[in-house]
C-alpha atoms as a PDB file:
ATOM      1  CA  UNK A   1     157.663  97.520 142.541  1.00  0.00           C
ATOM      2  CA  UNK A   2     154.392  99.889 141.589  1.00  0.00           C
ATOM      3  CA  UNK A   3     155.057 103.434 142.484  1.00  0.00           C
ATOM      4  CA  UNK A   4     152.189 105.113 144.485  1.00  0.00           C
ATOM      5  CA  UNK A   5     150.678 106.732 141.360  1.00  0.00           C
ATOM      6  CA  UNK A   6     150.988 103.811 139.590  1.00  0.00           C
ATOM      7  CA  UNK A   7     148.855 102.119 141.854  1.00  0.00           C
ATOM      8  CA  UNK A   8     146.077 104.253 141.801  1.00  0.00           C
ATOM      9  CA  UNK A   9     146.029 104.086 138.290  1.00  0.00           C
ATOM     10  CA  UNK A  10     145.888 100.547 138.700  1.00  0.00           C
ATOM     11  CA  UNK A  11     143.201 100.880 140.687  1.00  0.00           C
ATOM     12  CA  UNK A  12     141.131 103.172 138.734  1.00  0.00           C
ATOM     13  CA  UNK A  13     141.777 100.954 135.700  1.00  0.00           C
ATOM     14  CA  UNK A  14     140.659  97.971 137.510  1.00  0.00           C
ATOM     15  CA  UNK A  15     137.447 100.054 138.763  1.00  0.00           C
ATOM     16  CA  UNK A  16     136.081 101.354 135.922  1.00  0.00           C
ATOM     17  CA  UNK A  17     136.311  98.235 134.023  1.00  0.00           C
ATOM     18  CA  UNK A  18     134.608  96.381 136.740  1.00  0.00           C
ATOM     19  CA  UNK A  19     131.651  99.721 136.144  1.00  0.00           C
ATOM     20  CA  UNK A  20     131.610  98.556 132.145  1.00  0.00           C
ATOM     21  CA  UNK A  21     131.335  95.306 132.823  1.00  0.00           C
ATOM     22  CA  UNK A  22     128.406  95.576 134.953  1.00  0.00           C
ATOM     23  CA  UNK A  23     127.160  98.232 133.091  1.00  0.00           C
ATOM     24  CA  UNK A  24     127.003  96.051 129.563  1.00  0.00           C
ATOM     25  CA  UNK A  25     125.597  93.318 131.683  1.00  0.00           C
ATOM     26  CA  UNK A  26     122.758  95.605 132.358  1.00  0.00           C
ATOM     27  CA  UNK A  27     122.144  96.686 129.326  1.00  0.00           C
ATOM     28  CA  UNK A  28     122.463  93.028 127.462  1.00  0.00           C
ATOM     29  CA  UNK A  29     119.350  91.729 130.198  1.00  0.00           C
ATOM     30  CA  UNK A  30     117.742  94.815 129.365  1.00  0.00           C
ATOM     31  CA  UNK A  31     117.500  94.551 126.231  1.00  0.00           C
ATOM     32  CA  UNK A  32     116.876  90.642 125.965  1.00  0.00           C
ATOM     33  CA  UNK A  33     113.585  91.689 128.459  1.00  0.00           C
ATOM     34  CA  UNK A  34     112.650  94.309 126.431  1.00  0.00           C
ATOM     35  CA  UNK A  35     112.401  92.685 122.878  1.00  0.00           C
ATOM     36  CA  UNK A  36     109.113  93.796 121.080  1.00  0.00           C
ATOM     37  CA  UNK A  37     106.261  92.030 121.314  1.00  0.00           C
ATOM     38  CA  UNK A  38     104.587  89.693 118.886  1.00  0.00           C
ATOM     39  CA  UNK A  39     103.340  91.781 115.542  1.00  0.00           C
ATOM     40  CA  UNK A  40      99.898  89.277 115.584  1.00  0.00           C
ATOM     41  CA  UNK A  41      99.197  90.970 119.592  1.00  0.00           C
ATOM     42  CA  UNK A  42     100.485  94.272 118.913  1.00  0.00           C
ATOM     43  CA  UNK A  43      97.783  94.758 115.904  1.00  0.00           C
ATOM     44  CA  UNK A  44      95.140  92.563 117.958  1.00  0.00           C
ATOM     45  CA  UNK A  45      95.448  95.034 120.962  1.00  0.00           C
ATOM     46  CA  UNK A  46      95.517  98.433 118.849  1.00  0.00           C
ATOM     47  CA  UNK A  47      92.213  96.576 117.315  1.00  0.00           C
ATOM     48  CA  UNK A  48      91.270  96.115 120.768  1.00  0.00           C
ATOM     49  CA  UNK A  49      91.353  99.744 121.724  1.00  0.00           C
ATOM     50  CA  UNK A  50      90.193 101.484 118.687  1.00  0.00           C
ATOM     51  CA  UNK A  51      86.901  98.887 119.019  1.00  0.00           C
ATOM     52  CA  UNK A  52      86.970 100.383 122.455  1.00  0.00           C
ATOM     53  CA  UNK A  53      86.710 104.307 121.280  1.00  0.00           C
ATOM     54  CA  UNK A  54      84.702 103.409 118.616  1.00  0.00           C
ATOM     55  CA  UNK A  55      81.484 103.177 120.459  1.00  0.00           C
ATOM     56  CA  UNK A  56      82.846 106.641 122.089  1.00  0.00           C
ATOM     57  CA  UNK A  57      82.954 108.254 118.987  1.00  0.00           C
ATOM     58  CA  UNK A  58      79.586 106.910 117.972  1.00  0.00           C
ATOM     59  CA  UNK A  59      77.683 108.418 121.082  1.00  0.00           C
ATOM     60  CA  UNK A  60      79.488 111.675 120.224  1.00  0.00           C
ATOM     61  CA  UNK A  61      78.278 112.412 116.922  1.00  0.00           C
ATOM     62  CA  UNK A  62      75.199 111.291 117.853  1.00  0.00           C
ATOM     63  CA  UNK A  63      75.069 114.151 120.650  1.00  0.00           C
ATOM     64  CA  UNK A  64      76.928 116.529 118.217  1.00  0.00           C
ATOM     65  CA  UNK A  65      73.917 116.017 116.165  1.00  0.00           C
ATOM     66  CA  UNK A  66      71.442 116.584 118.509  1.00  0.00           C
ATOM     67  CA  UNK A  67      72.968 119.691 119.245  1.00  0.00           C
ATOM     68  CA  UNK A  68      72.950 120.944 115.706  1.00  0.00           C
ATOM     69  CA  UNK A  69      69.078 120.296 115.581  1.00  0.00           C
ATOM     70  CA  UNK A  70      68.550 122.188 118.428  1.00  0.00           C
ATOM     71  CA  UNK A  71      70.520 125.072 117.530  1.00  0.00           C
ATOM     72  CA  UNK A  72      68.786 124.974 114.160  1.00  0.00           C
ATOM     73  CA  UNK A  73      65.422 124.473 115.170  1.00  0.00           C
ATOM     74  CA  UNK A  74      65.805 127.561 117.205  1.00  0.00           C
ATOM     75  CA  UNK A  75      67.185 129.261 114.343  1.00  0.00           C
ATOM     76  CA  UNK A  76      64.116 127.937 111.986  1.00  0.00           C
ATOM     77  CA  UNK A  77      61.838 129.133 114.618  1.00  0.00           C
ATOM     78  CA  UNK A  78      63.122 132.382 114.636  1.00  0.00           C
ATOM     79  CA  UNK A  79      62.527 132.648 110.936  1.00  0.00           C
ATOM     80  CA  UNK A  80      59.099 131.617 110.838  1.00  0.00           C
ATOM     81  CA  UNK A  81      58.002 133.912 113.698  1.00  0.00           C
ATOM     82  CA  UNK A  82      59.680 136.761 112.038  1.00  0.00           C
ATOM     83  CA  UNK A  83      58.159 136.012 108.667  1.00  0.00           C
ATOM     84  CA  UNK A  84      61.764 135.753 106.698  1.00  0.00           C
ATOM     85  CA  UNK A  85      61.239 133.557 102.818  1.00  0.00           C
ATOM     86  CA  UNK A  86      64.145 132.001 103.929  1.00  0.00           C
ATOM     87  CA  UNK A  87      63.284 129.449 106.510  1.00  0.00           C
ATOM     88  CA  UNK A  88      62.803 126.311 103.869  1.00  0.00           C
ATOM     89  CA  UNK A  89      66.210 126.586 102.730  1.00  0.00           C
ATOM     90  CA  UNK A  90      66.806 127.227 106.779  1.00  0.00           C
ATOM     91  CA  UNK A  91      64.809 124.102 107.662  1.00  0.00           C
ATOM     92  CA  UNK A  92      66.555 121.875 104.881  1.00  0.00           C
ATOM     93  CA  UNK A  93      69.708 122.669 105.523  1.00  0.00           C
ATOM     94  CA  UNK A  94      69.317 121.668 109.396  1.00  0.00           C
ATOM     95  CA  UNK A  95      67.404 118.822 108.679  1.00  0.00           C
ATOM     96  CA  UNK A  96      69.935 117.159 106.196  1.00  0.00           C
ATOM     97  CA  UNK A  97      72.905 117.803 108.800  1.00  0.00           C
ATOM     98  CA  UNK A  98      70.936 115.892 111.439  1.00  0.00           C
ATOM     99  CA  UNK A  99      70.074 113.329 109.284  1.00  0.00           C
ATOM    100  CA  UNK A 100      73.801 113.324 107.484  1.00  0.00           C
ATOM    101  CA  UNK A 101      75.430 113.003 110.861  1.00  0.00           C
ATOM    102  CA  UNK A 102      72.827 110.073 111.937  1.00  0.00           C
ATOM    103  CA  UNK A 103      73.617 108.060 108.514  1.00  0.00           C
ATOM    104  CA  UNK A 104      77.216 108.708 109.032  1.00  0.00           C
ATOM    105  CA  UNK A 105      77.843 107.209 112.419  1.00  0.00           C
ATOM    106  CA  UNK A 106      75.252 103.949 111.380  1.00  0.00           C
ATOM    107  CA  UNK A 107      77.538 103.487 108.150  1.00  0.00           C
ATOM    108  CA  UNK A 108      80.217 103.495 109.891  1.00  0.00           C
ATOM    109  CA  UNK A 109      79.113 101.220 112.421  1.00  0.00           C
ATOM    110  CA  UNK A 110      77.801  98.911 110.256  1.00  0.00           C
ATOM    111  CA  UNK A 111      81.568  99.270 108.041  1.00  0.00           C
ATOM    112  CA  UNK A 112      83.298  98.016 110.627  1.00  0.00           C
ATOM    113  CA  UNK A 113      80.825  95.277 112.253  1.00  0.00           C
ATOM    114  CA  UNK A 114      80.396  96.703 115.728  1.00  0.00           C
END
């Protein structure tokens, strides 16, 4: 009836669409378990995290800041011991990034209620 060849074509036929099949299958339960999640409990988990590195954040422009008033109280130091006319516009200029940097992270704190 079926000459060899056509046989194996037969088979091959037979074969791969037994592969799509299962291969759609896969895909279709795939995708049904990988719909995206609710908007409400995407946006409350991103709130979630950002609350988390918040704080973070906080604590490390506080430490930024202390930094800066060390390095410039050095530097102010400096210019007082060496007599310079400069070191009041020296010792302003450090003091109101200190201060700056302290005001910004309790604004923001107190911006977004944490």
């Amino acid at each position: 009836m079926y000459s060899e060849d056509q046989a194996k074509c037969a088979w091959t036929v037979a074969r791969l669409s037994k592969i799509t099949l299962l291969t759609t299958v896969a895909l279709l339960t795939l995708i049904y378990n990988c719909q995206a999640q609710d908007g409400e409990e995407g946006i409350r988990q991103a709130t979630q995290k950002i609350t988390g590195y918040f704080e973070v954040g906080i604590y490390l422009m506080y430490a930024i800041g202390a930094v800066a008033g060390i390095v410039g109280a050095v530097k102010t130091f400096n210019k007082w011991n060496s007599g310079d006319p400069d070191t009041t516009k020296t010792a302003s200029a450090w003091f109101g990034s200190c201060i700056f940097l302290v005001v910004v992270a309790t604004v923001l704190r107190a911006m977004f209620g944490l």
